[in-house]
N, C-alpha and C. Protein backbone atom coordinates (compact mmCIF):
# COMPACT_ATOMS: atom_id res chain seq x y z
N UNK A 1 -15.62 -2.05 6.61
CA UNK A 1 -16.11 -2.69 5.42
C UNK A 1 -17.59 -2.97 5.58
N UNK A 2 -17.75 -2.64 4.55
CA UNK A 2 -19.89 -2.92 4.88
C UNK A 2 -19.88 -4.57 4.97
N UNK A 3 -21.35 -5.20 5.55
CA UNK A 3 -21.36 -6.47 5.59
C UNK A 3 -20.91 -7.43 4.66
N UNK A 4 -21.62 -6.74 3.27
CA UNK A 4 -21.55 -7.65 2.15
C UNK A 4 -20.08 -8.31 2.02
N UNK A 5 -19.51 -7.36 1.83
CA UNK A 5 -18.11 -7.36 1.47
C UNK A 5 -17.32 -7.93 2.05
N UNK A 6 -17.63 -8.12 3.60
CA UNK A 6 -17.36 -8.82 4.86
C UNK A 6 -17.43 -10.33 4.76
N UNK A 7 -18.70 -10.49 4.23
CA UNK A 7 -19.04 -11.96 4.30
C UNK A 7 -19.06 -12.90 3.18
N UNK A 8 -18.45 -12.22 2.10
CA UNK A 8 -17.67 -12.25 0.80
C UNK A 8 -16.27 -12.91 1.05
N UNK A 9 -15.59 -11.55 1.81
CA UNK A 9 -14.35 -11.92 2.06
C UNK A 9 -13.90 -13.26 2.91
N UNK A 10 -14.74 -13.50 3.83
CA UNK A 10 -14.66 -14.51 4.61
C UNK A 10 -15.01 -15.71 4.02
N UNK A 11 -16.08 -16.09 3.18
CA UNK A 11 -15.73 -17.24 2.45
C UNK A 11 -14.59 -17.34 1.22
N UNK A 12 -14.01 -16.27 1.11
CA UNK A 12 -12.87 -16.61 0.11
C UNK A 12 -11.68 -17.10 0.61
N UNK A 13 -11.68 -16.43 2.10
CA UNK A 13 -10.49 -16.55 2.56
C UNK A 13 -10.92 -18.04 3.57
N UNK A 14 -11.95 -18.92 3.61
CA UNK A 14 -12.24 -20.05 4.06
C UNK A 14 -11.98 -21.02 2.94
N UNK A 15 -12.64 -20.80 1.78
CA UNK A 15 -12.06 -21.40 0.50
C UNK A 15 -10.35 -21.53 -0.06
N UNK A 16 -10.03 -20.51 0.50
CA UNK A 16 -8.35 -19.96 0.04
C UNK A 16 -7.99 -21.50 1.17
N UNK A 17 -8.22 -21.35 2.24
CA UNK A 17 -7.59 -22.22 3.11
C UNK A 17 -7.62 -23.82 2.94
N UNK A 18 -9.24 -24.10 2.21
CA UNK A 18 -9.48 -25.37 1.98
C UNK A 18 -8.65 -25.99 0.92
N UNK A 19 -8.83 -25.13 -0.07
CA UNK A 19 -7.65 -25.44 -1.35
C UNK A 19 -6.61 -25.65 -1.06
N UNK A 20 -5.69 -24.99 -0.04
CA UNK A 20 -4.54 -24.71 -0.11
C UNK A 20 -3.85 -25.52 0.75
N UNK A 21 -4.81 -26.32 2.01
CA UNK A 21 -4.82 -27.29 2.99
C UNK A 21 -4.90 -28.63 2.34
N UNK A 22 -6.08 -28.22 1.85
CA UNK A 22 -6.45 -30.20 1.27
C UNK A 22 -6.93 -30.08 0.11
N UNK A 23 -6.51 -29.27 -1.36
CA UNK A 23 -6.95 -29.38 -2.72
C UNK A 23 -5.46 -30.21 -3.31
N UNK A 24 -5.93 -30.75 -4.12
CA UNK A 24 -5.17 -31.25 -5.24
C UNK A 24 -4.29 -29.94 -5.77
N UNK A 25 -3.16 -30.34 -6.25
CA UNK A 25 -2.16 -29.34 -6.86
C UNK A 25 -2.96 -28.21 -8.23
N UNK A 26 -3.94 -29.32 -8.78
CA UNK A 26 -4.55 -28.87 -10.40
C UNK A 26 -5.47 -27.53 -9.43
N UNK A 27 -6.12 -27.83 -8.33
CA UNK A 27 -7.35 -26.87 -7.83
C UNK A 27 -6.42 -25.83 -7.05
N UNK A 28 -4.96 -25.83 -6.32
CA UNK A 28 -4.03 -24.84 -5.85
C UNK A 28 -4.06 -24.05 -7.46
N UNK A 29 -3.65 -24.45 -8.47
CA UNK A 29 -3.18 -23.62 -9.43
C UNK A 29 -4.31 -23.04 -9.85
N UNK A 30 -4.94 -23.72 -10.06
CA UNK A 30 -6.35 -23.06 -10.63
C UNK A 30 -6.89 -21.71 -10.13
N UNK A 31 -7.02 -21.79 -8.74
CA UNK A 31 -6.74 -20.73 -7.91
C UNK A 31 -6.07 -19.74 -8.15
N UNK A 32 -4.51 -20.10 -7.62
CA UNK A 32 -3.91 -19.15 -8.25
C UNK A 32 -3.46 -18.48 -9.24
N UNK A 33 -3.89 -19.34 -10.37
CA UNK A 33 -3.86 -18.60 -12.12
C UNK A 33 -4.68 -17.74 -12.05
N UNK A 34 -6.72 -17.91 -11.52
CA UNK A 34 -7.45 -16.91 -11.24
C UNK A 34 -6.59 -15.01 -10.77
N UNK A 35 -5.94 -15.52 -9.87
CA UNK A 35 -5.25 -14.28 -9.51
C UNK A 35 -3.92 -13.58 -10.02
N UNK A 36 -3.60 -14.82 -11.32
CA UNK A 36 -2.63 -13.86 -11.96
C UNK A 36 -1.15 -14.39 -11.40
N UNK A 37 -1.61 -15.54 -10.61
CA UNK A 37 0.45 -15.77 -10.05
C UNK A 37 0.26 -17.16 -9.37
N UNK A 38 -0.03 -17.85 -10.36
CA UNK A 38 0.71 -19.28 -10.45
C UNK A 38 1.60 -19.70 -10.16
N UNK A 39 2.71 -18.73 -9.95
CA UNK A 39 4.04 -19.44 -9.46
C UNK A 39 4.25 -19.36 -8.05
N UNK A 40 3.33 -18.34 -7.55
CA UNK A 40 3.74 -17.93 -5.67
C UNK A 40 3.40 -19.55 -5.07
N UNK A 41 4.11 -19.63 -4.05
CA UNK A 41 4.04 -20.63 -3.17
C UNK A 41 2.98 -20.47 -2.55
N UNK A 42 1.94 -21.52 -1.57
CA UNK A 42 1.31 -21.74 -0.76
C UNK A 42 1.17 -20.95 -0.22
N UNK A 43 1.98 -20.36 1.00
CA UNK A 43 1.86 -19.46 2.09
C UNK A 43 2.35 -18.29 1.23
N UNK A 44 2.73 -17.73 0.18
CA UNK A 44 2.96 -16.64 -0.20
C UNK A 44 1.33 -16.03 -1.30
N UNK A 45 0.92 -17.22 -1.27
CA UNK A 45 -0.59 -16.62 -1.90
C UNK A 45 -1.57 -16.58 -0.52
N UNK A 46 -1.24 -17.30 0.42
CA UNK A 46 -2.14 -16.97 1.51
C UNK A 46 -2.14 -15.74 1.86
N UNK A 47 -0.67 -14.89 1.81
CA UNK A 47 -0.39 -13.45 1.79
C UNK A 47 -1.10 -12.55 1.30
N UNK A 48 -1.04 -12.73 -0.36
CA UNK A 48 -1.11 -12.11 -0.76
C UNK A 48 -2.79 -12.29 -1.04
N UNK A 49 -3.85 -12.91 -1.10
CA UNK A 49 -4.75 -13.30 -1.04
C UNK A 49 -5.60 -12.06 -0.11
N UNK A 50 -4.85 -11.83 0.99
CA UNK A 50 -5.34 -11.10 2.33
C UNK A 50 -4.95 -9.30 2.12
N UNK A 51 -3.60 -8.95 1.61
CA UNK A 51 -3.27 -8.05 1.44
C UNK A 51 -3.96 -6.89 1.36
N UNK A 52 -5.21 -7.40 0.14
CA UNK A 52 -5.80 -5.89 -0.11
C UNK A 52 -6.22 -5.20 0.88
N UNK A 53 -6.32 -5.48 2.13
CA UNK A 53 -7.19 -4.91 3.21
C UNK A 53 -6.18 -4.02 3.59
N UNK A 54 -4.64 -3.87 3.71
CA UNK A 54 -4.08 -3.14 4.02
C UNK A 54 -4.03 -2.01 2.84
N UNK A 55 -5.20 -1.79 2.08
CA UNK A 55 -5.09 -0.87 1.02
C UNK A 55 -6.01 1.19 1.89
N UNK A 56 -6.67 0.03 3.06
CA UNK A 56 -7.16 1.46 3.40
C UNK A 56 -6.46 2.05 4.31
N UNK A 57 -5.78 2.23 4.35
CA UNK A 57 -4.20 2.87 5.73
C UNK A 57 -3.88 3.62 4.60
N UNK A 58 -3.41 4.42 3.48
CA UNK A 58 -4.27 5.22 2.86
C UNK A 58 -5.33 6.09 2.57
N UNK A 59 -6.01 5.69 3.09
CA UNK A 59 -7.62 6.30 2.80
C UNK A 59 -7.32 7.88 3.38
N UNK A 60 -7.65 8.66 2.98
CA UNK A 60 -7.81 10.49 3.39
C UNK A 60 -9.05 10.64 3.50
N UNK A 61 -9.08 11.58 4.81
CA UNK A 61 -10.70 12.17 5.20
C UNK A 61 -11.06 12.74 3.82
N UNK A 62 -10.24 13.26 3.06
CA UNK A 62 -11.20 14.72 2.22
C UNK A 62 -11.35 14.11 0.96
N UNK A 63 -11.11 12.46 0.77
CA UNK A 63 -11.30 12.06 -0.24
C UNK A 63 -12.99 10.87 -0.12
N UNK A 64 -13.51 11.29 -1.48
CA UNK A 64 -14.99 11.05 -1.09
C UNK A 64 -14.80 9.51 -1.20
N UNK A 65 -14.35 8.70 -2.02
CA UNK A 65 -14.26 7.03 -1.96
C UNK A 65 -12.95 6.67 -1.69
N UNK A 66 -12.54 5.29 -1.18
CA UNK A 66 -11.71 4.88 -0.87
C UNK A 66 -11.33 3.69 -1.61
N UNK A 67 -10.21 3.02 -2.08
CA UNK A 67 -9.82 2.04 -2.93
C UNK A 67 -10.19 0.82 -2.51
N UNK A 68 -10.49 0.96 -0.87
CA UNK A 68 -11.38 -0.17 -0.28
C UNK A 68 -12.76 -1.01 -0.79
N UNK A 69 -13.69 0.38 -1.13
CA UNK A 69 -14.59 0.49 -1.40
C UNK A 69 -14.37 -0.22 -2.69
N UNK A 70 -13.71 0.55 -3.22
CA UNK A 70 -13.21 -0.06 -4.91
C UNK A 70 -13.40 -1.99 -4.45
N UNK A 71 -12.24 -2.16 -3.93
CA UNK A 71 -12.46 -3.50 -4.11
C UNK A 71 -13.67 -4.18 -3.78
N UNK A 72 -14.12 -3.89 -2.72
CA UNK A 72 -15.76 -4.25 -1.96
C UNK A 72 -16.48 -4.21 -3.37
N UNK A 73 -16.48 -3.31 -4.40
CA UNK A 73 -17.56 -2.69 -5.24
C UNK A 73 -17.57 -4.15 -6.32
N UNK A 74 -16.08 -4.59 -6.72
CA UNK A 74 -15.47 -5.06 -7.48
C UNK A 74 -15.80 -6.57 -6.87
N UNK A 75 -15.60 -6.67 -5.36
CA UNK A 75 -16.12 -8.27 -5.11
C UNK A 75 -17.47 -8.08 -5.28
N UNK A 76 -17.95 -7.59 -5.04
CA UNK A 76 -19.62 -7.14 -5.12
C UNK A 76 -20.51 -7.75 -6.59
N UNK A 77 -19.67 -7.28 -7.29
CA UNK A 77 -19.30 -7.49 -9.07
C UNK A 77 -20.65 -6.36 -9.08
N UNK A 78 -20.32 -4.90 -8.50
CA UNK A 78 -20.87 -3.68 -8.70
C UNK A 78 -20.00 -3.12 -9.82
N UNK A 79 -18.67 -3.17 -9.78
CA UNK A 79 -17.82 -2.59 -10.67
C UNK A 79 -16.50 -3.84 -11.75
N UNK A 80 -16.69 -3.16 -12.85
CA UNK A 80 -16.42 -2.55 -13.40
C UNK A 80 -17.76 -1.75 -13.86
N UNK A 81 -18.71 -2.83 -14.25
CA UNK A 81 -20.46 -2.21 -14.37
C UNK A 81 -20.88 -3.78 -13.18
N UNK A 82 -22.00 -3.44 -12.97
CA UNK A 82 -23.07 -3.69 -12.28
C UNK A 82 -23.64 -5.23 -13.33
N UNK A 83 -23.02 -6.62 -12.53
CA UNK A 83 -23.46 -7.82 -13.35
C UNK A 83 -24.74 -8.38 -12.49
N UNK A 84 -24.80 -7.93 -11.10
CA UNK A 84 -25.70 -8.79 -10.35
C UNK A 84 -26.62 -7.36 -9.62
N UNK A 85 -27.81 -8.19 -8.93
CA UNK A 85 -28.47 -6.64 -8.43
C UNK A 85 -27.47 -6.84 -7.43
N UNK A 86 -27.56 -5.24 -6.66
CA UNK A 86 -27.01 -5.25 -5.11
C UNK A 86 -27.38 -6.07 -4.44
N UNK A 87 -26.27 -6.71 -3.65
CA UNK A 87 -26.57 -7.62 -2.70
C UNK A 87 -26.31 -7.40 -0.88
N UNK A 88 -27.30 -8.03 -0.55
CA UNK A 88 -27.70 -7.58 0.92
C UNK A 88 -26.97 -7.86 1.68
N UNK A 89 -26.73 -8.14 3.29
CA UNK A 89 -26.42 -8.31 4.02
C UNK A 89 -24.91 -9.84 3.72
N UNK A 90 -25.65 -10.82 2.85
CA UNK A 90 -25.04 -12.31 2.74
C UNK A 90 -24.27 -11.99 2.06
N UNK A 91 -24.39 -10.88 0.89
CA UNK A 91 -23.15 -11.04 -0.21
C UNK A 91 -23.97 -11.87 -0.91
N UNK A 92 -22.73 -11.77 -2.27
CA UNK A 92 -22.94 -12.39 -3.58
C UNK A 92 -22.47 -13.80 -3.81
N UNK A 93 -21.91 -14.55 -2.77
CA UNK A 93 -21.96 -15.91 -2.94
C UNK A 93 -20.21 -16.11 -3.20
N UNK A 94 -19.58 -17.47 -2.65
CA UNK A 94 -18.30 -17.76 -3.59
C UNK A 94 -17.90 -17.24 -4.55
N UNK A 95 -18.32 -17.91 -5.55
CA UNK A 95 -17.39 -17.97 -7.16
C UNK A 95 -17.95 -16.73 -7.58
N UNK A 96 -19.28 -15.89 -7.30
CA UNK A 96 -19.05 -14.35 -7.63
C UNK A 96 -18.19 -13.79 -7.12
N UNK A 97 -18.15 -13.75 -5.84
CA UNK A 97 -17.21 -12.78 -4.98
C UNK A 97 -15.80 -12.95 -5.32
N UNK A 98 -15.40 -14.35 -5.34
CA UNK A 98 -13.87 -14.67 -5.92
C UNK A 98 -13.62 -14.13 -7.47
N UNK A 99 -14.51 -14.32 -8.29
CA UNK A 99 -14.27 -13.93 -9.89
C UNK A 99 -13.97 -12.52 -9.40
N UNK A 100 -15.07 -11.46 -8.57
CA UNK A 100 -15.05 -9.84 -8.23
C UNK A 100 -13.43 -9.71 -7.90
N UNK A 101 -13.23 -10.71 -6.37
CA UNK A 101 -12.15 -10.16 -6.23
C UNK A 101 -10.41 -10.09 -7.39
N UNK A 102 -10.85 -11.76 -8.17
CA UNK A 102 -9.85 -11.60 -9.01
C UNK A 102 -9.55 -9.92 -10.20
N UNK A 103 -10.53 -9.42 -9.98
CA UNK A 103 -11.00 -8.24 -11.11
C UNK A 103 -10.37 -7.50 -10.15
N UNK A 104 -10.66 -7.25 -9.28
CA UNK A 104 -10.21 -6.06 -8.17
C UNK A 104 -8.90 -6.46 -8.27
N UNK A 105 -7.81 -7.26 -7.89
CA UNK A 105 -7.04 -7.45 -8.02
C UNK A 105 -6.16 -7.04 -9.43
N UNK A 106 -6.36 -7.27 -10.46
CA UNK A 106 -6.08 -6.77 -11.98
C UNK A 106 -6.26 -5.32 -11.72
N UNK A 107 -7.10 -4.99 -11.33
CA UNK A 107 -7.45 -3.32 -11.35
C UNK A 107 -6.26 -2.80 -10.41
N UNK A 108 -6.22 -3.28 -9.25
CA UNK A 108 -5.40 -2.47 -8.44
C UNK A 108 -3.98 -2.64 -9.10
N UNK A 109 -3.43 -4.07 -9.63
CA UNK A 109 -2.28 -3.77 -10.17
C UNK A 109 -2.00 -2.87 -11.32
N UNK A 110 -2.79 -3.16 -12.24
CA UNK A 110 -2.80 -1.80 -13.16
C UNK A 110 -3.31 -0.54 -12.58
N UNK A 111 -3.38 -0.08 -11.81
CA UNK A 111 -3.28 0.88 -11.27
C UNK A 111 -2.17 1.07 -10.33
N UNK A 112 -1.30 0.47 -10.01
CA UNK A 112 -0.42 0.51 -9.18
C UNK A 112 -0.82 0.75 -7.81
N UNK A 113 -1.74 0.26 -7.43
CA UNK A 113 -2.20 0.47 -5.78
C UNK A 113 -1.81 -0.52 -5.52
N UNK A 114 -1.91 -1.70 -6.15
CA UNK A 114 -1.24 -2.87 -5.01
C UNK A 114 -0.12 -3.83 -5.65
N UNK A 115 1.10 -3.86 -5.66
CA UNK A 115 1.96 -4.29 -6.66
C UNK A 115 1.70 -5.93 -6.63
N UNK A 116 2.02 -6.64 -7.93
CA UNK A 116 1.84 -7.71 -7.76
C UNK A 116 2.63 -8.47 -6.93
N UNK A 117 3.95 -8.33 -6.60
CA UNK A 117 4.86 -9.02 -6.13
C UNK A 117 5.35 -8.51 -5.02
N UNK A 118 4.07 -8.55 -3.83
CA UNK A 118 4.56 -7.76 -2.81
C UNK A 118 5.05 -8.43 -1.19
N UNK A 119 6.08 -9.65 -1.92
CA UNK A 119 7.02 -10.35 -0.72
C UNK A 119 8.05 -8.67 -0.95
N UNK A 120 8.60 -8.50 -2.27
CA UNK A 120 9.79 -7.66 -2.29
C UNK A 120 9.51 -6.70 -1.46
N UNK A 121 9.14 -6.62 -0.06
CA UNK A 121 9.25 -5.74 0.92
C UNK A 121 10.38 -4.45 0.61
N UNK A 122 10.34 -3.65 0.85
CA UNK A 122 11.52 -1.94 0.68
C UNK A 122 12.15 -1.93 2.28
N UNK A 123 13.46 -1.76 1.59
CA UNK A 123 14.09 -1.62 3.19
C UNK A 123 13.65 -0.50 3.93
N UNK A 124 13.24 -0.51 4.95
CA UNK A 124 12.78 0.42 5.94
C UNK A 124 13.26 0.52 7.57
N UNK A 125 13.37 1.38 7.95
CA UNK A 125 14.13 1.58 9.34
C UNK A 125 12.98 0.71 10.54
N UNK A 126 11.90 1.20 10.28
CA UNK A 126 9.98 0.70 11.41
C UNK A 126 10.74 -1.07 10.84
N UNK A 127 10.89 -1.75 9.99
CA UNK A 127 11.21 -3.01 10.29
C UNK A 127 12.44 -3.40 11.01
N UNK A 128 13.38 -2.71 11.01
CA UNK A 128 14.77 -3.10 12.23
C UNK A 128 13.67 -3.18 13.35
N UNK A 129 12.86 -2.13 13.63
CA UNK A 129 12.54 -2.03 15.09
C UNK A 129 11.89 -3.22 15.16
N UNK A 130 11.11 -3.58 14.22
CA UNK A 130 9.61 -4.60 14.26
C UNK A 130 11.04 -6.32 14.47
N UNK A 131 11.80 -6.40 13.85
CA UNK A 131 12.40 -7.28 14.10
C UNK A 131 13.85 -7.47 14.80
N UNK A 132 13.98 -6.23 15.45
CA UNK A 132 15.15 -5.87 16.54
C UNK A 132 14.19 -5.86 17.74
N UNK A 133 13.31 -5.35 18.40
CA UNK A 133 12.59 -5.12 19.72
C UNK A 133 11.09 -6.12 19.50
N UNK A 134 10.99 -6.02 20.63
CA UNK A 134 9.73 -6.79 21.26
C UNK A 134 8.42 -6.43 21.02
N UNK A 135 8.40 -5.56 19.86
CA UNK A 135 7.10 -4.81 19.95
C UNK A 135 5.54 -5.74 19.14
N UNK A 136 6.51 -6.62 18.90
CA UNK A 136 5.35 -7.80 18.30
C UNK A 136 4.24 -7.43 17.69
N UNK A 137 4.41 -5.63 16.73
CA UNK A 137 3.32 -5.48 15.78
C UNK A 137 3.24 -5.99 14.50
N UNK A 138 2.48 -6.69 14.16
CA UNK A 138 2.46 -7.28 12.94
C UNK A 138 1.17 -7.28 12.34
N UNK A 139 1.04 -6.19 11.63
CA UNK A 139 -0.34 -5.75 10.99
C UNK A 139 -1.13 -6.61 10.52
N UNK A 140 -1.11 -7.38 10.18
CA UNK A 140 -2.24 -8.62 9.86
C UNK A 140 -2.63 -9.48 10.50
N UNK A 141 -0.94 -10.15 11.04
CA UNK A 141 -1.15 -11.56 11.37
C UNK A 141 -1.04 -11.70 12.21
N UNK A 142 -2.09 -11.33 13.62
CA UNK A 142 -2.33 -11.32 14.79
C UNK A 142 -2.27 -12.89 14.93
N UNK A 143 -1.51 -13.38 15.74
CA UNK A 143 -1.59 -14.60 16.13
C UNK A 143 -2.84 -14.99 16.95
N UNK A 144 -3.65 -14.27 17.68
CA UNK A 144 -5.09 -14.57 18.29
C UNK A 144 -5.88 -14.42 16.87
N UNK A 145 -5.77 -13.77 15.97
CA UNK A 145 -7.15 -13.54 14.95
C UNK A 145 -8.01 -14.52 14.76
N UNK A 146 -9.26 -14.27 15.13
CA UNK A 146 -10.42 -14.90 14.69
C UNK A 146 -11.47 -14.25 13.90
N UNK A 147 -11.02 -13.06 13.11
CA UNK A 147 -12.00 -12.49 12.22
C UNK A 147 -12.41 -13.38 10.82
N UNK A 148 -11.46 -13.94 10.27
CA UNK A 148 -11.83 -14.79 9.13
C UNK A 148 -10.92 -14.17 8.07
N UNK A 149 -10.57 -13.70 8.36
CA UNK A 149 -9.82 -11.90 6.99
C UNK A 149 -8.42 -12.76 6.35
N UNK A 150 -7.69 -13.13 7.45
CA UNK A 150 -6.63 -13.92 7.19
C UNK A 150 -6.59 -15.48 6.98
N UNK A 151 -6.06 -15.25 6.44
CA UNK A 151 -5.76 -16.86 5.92
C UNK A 151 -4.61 -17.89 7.09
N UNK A 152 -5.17 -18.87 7.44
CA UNK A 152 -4.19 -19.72 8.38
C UNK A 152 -3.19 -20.60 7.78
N UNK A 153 -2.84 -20.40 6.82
CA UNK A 153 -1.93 -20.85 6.06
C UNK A 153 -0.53 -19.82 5.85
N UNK A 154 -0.83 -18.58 6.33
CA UNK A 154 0.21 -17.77 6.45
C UNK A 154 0.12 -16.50 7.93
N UNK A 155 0.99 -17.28 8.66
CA UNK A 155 0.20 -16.36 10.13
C UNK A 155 1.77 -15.13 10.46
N UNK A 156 1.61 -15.23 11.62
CA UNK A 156 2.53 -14.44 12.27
C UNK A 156 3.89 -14.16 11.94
N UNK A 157 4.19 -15.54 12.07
CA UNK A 157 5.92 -16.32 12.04
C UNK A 157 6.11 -15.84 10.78
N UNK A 158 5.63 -16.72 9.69
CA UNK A 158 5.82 -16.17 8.34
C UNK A 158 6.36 -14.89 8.68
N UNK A 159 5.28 -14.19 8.51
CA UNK A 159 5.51 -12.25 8.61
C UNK A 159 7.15 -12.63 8.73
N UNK A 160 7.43 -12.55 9.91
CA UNK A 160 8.75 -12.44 10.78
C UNK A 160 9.65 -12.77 9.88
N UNK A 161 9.77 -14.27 9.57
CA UNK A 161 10.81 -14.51 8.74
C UNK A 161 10.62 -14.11 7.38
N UNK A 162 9.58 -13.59 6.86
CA UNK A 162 9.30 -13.02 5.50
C UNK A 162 10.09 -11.24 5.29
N UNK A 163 9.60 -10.32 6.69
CA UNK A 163 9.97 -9.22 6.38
C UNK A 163 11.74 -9.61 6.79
N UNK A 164 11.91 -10.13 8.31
CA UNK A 164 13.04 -9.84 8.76
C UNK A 164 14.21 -10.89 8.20
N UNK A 165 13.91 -12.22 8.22
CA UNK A 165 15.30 -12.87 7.31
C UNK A 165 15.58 -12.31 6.18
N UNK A 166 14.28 -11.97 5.42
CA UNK A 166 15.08 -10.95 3.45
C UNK A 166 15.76 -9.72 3.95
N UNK A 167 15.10 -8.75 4.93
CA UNK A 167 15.91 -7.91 5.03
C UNK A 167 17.20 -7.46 6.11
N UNK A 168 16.99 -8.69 7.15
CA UNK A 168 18.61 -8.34 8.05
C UNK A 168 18.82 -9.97 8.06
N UNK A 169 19.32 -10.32 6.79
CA UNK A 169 20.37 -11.96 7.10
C UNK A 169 21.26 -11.76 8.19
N UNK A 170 21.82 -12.79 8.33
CA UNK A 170 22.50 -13.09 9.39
C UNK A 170 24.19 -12.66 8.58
N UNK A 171 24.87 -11.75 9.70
CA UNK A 171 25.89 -11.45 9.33
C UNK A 171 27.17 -11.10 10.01
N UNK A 172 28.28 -11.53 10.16
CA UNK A 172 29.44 -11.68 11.17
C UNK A 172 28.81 -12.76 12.53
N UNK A 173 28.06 -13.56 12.24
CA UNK A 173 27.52 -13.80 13.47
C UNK A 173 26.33 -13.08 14.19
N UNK A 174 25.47 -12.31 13.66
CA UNK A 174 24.84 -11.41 14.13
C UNK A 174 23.87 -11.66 13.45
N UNK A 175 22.63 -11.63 14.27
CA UNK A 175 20.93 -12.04 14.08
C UNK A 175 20.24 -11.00 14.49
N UNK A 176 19.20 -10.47 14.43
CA UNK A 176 18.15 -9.79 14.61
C UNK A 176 17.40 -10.11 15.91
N UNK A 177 17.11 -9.58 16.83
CA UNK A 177 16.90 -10.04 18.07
C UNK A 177 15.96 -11.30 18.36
N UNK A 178 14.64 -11.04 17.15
CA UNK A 178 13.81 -11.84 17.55
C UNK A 178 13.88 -13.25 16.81
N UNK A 179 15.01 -13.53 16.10
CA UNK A 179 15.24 -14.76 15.75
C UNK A 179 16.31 -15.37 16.73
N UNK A 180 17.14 -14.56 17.68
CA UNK A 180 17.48 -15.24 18.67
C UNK A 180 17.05 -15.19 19.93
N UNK A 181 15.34 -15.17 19.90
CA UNK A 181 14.74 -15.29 21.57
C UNK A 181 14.83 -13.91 22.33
């Protein structure tokens, strides 16, 4: 991600945390009406807040832009048209970058790149493994992360019980390895 976009993202997702830690209920919603889903819980907008970054795992060499970019362009408030000049190294500030990203967000759902409601995880075989074995990959929510990208309001654990309790409940007596140690 180029700087701008970088240091954009990182005060949103420092802001995302302040609100969501120590704002009043009226400044949580407010928030999250901006993004279109007022009803997600706390730690399920901390989620989804962070998500778009898993939009470039996607990206193809032979394709000249990436949907990344898109959003960068869109926090930028380069796109839909161009409201501010380009901005340097600092970025475009808070409440630009957050209005950008709420736009990027609308865009990608109407476009179907990033669905709005994306707890409804798809059953997949790579999650038995991720929550049957020890392999403790969990694409975001590195429990060491100190990049700023993620939100600390929704870390690791979440993940775990988010992908693996919806999709292997507990059944005859039988748990998923890593909810029993």
């Amino acid at each position: 991600m180029t700087k701008n976009c970088t240091a954009d993202f990182k005060l949103i997702i420092k802001h995302t945390d302040k609100v969501l830690m120590k704002g009043t209920d009226a400044e949580k919603l407010e928030l999250k009406t901006k993004f279109a889903v007022p009803d997600y819980s706390d730690k399920h907008f901390a989620k989804y807040i962070s998500d778009w970054v898993s939009i470039a795992q996607g990206q193809q060499v032979y394709q000249p832009t990436s949907n990344l970019d898109a959003v960068c362009d869109y926090m930028e408030n380069q796109l839909p048209t161009s409201t501010v000049p380009k901005p340097g190294a600092e970025g475009v500030g808070l409440e630009l970058a957050l209005d950008g990203l709420a736009r990027a967000y609308a865009w990608m759902n109407e476009k179907g790149i990033f669905p709005a409601d994306d707890v409804e995880a798809e059953v997949n075989p790579w999650y038995w493994f991720l929550c049957n074995e020890p392999f403790e990959w969990w694409q975001s929510w590195d429990r060491f992360d100190k990049t700023g990208f993620f939100s600390r309001v929704y870390d690791w654990k979440d993940d775990i019980r988010l992908t693996c309790d919806g999709q292997f409940p507990d059944k005859n007596g039988h748990q998923y390895a890593l909810k029993t140690g």
